[in-house]
Protein backbone atom coordinates (compact mmCIF):
# COMPACT_ATOMS: atom_id res chain seq x y z
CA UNK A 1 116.00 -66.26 33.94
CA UNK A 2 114.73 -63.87 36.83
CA UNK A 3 115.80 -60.83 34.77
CA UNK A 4 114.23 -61.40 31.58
CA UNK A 5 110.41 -62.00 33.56
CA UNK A 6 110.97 -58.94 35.85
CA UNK A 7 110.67 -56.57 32.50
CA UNK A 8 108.05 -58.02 30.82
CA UNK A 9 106.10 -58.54 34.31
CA UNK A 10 106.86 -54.51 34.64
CA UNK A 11 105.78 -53.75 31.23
CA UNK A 12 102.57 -55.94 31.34
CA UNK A 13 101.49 -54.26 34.86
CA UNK A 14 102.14 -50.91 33.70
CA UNK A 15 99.72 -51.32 30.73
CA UNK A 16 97.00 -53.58 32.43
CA UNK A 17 97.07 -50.14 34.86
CA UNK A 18 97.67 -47.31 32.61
CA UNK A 19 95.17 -48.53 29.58
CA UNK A 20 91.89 -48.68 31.05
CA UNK A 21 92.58 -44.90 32.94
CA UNK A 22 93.91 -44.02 29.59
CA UNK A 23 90.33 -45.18 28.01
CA UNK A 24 88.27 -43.86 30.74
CA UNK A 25 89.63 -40.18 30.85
CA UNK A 26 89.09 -40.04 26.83
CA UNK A 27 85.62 -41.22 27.04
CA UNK A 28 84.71 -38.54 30.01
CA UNK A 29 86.32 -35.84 27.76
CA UNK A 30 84.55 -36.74 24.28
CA UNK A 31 81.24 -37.66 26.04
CA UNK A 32 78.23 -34.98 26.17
CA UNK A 33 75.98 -35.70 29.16
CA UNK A 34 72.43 -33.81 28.86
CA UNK A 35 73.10 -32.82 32.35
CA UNK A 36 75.87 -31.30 31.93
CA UNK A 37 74.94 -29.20 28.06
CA UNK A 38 71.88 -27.66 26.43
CA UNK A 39 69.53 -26.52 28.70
CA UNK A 40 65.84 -25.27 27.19
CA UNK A 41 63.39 -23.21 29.62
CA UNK A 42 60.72 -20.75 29.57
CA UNK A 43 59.19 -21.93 26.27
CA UNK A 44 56.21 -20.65 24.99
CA UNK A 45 54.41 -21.07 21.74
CA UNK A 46 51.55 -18.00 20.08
CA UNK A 47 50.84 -16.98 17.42
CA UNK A 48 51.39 -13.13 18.06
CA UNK A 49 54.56 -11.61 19.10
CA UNK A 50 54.71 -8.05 20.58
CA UNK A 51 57.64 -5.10 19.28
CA UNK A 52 59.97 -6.59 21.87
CA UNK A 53 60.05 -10.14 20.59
CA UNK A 54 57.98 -11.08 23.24
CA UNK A 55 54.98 -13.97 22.45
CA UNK A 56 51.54 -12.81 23.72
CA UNK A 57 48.58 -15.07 24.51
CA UNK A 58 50.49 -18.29 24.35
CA UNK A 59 48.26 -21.14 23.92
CA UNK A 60 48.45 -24.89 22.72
CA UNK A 61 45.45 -24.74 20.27
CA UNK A 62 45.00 -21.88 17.50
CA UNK A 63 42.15 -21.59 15.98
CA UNK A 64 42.59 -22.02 11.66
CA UNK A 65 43.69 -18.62 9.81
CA UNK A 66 46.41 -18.35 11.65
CA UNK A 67 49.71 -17.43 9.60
CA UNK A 68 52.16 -18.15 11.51
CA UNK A 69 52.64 -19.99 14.81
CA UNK A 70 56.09 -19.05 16.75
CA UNK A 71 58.48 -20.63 19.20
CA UNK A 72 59.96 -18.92 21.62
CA UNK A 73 62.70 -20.13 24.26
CA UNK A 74 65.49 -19.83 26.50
CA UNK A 75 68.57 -21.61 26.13
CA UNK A 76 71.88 -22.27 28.09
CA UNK A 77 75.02 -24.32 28.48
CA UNK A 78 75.66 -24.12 24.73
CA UNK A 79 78.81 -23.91 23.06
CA UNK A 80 79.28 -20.65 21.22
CA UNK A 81 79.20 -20.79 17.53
CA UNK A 82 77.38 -24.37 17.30
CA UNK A 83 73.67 -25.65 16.01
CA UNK A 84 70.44 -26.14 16.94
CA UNK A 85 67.95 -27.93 14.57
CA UNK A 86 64.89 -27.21 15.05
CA UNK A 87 62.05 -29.47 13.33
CA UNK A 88 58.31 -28.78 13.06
CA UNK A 89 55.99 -31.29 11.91
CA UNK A 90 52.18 -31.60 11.17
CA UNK A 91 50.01 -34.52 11.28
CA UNK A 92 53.52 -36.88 12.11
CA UNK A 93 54.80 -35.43 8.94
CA UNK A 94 57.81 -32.93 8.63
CA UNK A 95 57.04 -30.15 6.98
CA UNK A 96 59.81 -27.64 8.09
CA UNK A 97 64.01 -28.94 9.40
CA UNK A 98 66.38 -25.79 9.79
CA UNK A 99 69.77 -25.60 11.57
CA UNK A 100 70.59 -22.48 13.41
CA UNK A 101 73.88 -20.97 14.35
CA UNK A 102 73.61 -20.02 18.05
CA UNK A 103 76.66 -17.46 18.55
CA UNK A 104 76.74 -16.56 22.39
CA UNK A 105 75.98 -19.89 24.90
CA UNK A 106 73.34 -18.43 26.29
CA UNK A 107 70.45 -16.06 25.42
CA UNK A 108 66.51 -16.39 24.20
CA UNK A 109 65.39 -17.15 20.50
CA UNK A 110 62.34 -17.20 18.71
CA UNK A 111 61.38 -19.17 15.40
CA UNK A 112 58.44 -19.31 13.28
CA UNK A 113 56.63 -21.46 11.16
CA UNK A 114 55.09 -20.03 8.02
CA UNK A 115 54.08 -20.88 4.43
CA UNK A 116 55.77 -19.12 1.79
CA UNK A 117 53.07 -18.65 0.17
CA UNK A 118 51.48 -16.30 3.32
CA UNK A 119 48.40 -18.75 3.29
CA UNK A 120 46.82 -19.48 6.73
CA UNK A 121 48.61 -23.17 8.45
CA UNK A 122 46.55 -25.94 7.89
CA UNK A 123 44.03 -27.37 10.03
CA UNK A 124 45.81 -30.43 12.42
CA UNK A 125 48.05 -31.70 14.91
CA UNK A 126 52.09 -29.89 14.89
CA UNK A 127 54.70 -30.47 17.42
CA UNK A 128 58.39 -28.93 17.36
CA UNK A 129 61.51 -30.38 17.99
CA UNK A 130 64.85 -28.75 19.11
CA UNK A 131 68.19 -31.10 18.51
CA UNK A 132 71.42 -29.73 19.88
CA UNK A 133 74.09 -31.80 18.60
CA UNK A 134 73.04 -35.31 19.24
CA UNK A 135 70.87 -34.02 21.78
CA UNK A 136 67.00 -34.12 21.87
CA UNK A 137 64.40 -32.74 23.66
CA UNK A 138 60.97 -33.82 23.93
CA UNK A 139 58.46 -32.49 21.39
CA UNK A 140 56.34 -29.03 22.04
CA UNK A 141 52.79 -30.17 20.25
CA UNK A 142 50.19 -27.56 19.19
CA UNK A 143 47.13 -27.58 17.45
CA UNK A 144 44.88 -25.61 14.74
CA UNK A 145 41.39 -26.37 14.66
């Protein structure tokens, strides 16, 4: 009688053990941790961008007849070759959603927000979001008055 529990004792240990470090280590390895992925910095938001790229006179309110109104930012801890969505919105409404590849895991990129029809934005309240995966950060809010 001793042998047959010594086997299933050994067998019931070894997975009461090996299961929950089995679990853990696969949820560490599938899990994304803002800390540790997709850091945004230096961001600035104009309405005029120089020959290098570069925004000039960034503000938070533009005043109406503007354009266009661009984002610019920094990024890092990326992986190369995935998305960013960014998603502007006026008055709480979206007006704009795009997904962008981003092909090195760090680097700068600038966006813009225009109407096709190359009449000036309207007068109101717009933010922009960037998503990174399931990843957001908080909303950059501008204004045209």
């Amino acid at each position: 009688m001793r042998r047959k529990i010594r086997p299933f004792f050994t067998i019931v240990t070894l997975f009461a053990l090996v299961l929950p470090l089995l679990s853990f280590w696969m949820i560490r390895q599938n899990s994304n941790k803002p800390s540790d992925s997709f850091l945004i910095h230096n961001v600035a938001i104009s309405t005029d961008v120089d020959r290098h790229r570069r925004l000039t006179g960034t503000v938070s309110r533009f005043p109406y007849g503007a354009r266009q109104v661009c984002l610019r930012f920094d990024y890092s801890r990326v992986t190369a070759g995935s998305y960013i969505t960014l998603e502007w919105k006026w008055s709480g409404k979206l007006v704009q959603s795009h997904s962008y590849r981003l092909d090195e895991s760090s680097g700068s990129r600038a966006y813009a927000l225009l109407l096709e029809s190359g009449q000036p934005l309207q007068r109101g309240a717009y933010s922009v979001g960037i998503r990174y995966r399931t990843e957001r950060i908080p909303e950059f809010h501008f204004e045209i008055y």
